[in-house]
Protein backbone atom coordinates (compact mmCIF):
# COMPACT_ATOMS: atom_id res chain seq x y z
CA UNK A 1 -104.39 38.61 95.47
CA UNK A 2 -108.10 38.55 94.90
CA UNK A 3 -109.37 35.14 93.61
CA UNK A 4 -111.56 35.63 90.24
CA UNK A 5 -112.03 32.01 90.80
CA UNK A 6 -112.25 29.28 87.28
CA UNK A 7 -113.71 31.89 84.94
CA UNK A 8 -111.56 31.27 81.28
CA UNK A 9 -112.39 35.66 81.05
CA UNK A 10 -111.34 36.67 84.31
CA UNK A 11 -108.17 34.42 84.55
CA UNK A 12 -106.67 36.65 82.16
CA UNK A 13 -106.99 39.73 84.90
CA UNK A 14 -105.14 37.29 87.35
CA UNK A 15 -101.88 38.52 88.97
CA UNK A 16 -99.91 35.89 89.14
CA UNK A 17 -99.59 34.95 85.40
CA UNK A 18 -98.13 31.54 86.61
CA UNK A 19 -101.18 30.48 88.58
CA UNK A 20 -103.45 31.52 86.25
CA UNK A 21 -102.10 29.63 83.73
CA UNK A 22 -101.93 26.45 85.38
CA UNK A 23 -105.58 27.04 85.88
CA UNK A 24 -106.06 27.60 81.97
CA UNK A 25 -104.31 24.39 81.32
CA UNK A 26 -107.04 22.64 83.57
CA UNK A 27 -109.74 24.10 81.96
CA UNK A 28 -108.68 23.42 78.59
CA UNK A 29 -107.89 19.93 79.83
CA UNK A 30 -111.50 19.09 80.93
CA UNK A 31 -113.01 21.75 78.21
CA UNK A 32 -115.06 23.44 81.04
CA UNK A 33 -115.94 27.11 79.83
CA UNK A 34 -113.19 26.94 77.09
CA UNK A 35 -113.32 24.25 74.13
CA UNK A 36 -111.67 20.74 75.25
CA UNK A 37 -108.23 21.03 74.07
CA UNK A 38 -105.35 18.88 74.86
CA UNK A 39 -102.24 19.68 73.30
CA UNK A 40 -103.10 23.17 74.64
CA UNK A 41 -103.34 22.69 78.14
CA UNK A 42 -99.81 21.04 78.31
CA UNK A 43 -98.82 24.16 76.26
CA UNK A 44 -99.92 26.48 79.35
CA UNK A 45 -98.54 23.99 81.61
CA UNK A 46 -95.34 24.00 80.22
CA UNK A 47 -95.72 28.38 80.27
CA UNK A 48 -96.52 27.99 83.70
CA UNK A 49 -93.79 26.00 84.72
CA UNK A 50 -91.49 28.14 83.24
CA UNK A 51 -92.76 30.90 85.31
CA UNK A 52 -91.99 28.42 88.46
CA UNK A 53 -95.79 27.64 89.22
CA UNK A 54 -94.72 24.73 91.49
CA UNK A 55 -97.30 22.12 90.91
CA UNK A 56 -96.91 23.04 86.92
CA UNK A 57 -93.14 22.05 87.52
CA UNK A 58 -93.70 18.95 89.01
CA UNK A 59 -97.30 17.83 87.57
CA UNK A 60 -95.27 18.31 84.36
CA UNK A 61 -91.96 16.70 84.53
CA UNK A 62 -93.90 13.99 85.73
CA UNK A 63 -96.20 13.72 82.25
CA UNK A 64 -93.16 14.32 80.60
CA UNK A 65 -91.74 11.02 82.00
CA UNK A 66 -94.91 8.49 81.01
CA UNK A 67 -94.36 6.79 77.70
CA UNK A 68 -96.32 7.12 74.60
CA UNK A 69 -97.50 11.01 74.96
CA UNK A 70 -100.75 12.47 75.19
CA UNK A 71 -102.18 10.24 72.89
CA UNK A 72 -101.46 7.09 75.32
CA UNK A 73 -103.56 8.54 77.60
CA UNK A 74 -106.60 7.97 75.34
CA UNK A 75 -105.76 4.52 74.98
CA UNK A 76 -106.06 2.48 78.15
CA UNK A 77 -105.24 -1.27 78.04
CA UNK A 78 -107.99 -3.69 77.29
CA UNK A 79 -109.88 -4.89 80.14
CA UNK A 80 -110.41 -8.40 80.86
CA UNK A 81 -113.89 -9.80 82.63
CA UNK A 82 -113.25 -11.77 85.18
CA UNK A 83 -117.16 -12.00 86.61
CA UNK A 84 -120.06 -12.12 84.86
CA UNK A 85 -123.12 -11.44 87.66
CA UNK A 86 -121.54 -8.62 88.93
CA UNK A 87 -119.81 -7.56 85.54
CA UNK A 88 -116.50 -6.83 87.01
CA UNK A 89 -113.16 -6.23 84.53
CA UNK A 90 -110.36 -5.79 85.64
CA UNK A 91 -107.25 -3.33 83.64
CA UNK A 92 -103.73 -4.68 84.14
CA UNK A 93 -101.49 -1.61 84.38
CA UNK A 94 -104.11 1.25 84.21
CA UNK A 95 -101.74 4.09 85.24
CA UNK A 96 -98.02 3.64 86.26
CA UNK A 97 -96.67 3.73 89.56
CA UNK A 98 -95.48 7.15 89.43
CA UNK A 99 -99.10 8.28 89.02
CA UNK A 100 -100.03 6.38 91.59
CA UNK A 101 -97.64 8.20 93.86
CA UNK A 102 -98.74 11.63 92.15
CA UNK A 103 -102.74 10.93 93.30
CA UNK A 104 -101.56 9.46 96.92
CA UNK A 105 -99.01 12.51 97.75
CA UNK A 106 -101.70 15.34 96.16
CA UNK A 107 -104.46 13.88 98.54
CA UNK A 108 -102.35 12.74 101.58
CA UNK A 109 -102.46 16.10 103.28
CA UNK A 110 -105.92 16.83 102.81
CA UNK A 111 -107.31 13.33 104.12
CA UNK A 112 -110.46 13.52 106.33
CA UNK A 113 -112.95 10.62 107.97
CA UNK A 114 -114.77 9.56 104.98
CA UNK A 115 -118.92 9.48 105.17
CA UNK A 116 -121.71 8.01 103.52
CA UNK A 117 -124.74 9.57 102.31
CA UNK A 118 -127.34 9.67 104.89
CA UNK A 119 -130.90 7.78 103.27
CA UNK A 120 -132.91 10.76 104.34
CA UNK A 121 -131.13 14.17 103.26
CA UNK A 122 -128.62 12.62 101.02
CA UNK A 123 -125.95 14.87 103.13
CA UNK A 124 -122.69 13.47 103.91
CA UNK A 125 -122.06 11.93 107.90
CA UNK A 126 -119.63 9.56 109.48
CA UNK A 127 -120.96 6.31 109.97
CA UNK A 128 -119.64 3.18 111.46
CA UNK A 129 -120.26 0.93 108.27
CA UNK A 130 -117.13 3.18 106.82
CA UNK A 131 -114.09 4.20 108.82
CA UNK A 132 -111.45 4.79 106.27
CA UNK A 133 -110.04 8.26 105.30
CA UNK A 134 -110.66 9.99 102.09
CA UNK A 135 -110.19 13.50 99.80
CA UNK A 136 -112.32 14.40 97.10
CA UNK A 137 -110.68 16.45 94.50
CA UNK A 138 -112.78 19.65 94.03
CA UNK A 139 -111.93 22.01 91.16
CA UNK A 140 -109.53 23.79 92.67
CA UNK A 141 -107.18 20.70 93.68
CA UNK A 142 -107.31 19.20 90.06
CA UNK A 143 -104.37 19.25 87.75
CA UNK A 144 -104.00 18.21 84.59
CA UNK A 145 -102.15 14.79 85.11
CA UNK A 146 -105.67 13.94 87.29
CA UNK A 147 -107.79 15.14 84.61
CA UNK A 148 -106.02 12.79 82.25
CA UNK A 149 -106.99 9.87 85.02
CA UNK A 150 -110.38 10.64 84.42
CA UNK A 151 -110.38 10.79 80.73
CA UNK A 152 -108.74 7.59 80.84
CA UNK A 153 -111.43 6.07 83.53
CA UNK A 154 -113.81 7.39 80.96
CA UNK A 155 -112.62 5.67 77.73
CA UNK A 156 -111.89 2.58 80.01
CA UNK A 157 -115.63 2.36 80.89
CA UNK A 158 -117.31 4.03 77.60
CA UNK A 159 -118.49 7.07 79.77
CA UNK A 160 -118.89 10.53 78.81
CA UNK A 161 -116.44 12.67 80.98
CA UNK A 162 -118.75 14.98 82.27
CA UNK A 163 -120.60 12.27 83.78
CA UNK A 164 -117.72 11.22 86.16
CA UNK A 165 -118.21 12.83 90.03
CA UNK A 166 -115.26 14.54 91.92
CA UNK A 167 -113.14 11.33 92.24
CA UNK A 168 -112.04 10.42 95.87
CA UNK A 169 -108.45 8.81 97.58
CA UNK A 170 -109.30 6.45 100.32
CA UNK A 171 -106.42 5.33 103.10
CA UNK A 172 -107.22 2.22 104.86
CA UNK A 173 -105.25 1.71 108.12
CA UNK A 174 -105.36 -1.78 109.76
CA UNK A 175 -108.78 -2.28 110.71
CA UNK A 176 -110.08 0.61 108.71
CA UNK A 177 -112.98 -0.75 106.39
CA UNK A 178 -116.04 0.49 104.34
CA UNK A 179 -118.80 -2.56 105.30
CA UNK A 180 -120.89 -4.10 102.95
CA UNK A 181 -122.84 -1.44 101.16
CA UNK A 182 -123.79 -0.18 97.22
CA UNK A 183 -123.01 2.27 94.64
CA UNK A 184 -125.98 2.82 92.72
CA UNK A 185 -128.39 5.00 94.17
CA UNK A 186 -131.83 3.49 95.25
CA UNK A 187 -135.23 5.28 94.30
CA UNK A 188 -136.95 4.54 97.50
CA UNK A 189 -134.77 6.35 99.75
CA UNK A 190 -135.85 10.03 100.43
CA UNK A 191 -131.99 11.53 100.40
CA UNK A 192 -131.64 9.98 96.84
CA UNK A 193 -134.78 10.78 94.99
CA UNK A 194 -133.57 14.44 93.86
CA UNK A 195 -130.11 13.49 93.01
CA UNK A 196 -131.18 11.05 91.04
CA UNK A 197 -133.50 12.89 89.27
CA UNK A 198 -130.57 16.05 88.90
CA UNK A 199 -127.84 13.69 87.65
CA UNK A 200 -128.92 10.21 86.70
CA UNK A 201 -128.30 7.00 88.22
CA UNK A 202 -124.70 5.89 89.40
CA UNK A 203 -124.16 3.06 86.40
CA UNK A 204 -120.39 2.49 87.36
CA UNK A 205 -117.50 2.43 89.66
CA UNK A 206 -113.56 2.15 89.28
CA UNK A 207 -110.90 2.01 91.63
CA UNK A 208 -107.39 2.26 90.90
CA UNK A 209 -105.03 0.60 92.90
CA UNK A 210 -102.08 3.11 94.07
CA UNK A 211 -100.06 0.56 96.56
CA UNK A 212 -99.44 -3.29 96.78
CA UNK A 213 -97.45 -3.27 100.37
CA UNK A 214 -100.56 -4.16 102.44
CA UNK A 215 -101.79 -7.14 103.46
CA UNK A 216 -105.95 -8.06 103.43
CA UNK A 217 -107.72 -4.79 102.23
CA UNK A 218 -109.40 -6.21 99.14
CA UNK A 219 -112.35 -5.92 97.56
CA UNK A 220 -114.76 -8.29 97.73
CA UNK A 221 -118.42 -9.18 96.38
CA UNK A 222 -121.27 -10.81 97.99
CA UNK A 223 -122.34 -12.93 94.97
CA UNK A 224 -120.23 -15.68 94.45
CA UNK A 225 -117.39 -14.44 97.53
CA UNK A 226 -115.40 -12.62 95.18
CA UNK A 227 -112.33 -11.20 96.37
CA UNK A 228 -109.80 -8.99 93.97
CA UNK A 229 -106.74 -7.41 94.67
CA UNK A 230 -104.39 -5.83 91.81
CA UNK A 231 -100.66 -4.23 91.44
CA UNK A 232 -100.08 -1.07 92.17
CA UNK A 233 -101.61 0.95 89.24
CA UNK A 234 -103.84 -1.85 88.02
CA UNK A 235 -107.67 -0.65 87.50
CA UNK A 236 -111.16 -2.51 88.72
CA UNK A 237 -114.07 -1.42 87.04
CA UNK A 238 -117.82 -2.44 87.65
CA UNK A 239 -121.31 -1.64 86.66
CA UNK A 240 -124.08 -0.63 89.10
CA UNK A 241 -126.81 -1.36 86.82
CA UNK A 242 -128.16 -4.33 84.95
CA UNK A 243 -127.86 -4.19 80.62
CA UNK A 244 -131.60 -2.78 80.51
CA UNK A 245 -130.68 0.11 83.22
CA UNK A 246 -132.03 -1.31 86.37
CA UNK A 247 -130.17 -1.07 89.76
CA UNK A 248 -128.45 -3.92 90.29
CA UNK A 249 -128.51 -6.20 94.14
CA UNK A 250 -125.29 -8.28 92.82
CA UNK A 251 -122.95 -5.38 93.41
CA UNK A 252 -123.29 -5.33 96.95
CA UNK A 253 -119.57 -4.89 98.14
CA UNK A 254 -117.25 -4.13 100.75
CA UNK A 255 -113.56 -2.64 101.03
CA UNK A 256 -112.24 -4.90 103.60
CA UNK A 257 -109.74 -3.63 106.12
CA UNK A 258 -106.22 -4.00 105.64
CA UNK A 259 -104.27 -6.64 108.12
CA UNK A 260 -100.94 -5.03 107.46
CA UNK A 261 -99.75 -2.06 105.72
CA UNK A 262 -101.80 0.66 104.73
CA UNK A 263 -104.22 0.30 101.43
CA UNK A 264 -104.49 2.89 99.01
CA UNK A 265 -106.80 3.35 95.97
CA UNK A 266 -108.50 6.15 93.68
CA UNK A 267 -112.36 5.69 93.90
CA UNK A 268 -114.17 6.46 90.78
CA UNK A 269 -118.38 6.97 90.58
CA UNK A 270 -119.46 7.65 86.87
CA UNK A 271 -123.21 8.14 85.95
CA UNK A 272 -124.78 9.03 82.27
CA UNK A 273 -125.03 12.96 82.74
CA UNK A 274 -122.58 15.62 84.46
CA UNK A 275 -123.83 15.82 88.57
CA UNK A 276 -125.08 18.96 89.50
CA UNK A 277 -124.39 18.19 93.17
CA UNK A 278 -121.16 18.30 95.35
């Protein structure tokens, strides 16, 4: 079967009906090429699934068993602020647990050693500062329950969607760690300037808890020695930037390595504008 790729035309020459269905549902989900619609992407889920598209089957049963419906999805509990310089909140019960195991078993299989961006080309490389594992969801691994994460990350922070980048799992294994480091991209480094200038500046981060059974692994701030660590589905969300736009020094972090157990989270960059990059 030829692959016609995410094109809302050329789906409908698709052989397998089932799979290209599934991939209208994601489209219509995010509203890429095709107007941002909802209640009709779970309708071609729900086609799909009948037509046995396996991760339509079991991306669906598994909407079907959150409370509250589509619509609960656009409402995501109210954040509480518990740090002023960084503004960190943090979101009691973001997603439930069953998501959480959704995100960790779509992105277990596909793990690789994460990387940073390297300050001269901007390019991805392993590094020692970060030796956790990670998989960023590209187009063709997103389903609809993840694009409903996002749109939820988005309404959390008051984000436009298209402004959120792939979003990443991370495993930490005992030891495993991502050193003390920032989001927001800097100006003065060479292998930033042009993404920058493409997408706008990083201006926030989430992570979503997906596990609790680990010991250590939290996530701490320089300013102030701030340590957090939620439940398993509960959301952290902080901005990158200062009120009048301006990179922000405060938010220097670290994922600290796990001392038993393995940690698990959903890693969330959002900026102002959809990137162009990646």
């Amino acid at each position: 079967m030829a692959d016609i790729g995410w094109d809302p035309a050329g789906l409908e020459r698709l052989a397998d009906e089932g799979e290209a269905l599934h991939r209208l549902a994601v489209l219509s989900a995010i509203g890429l090429g095709t107007p941002h619609d909802p209640p009709l992407a779970l309708e071609r889920l729900r086609r799909a699934a009948d037509l046995g598209h396996a991760t339509a089957v079991d991306s669906l049963a598994l909407l079907d068993a959150e409370s509250g419906g589509l619509e609960a999805w656009f409402r995501p509990p109210a954040p509480r602020r518990v740090s002023e310089q960084p503004h960190v909140l943090l979101a009691d019960g973001f997603v439930s647990p069953a998501i959480c195991d959704w995100l960790r078993g779509r992105a277990e299989p596909h793990l690789t050693r994460a990387e940073i961006y390297d300050p001269v080309s901007g390019a991805g490389r392993p590094d020692p500062v970060r030796t956790n594992t990670a998989f960023a969801f590209d187009l063709a691994a997103t389903d609809v329950a993840l694009v409903l994460v996002r749109e939820r990350i988005a309404r959390l922070a008051g984000l436009p969607v298209p402004g959120l980048e792939p979003c990443q799992v991370l495993r930490y294994t005992p030891g495993q760690k991502f050193d003390w480091h920032v989001d927001f991209l800097d100006p003065a480094v060479p292998g930033h300037r042009d993404d920058l200038a493409r997408s706008g500046q990083r201006i926030a981060t989430c992570l979503i808890w997906l596990n609790d059974d680990f010991e250590g692994g939290e996530t701490a701030f320089e300013t102030g020695d701030q340590r957090f660590r939620g439940r398993k589905g509960d959301a952290i969300l902080w901005a990158n930037v200062t009120p009048n736009g301006a990179a922000d020094p405060l938010t220097r972090h670290a994922g600290l390595p796990p001392t038993a157990g393995e940690k698990w989270i959903l890693s969330q960059w959002m900026r102002p504008r959809a990137p162009l990059h990646g």
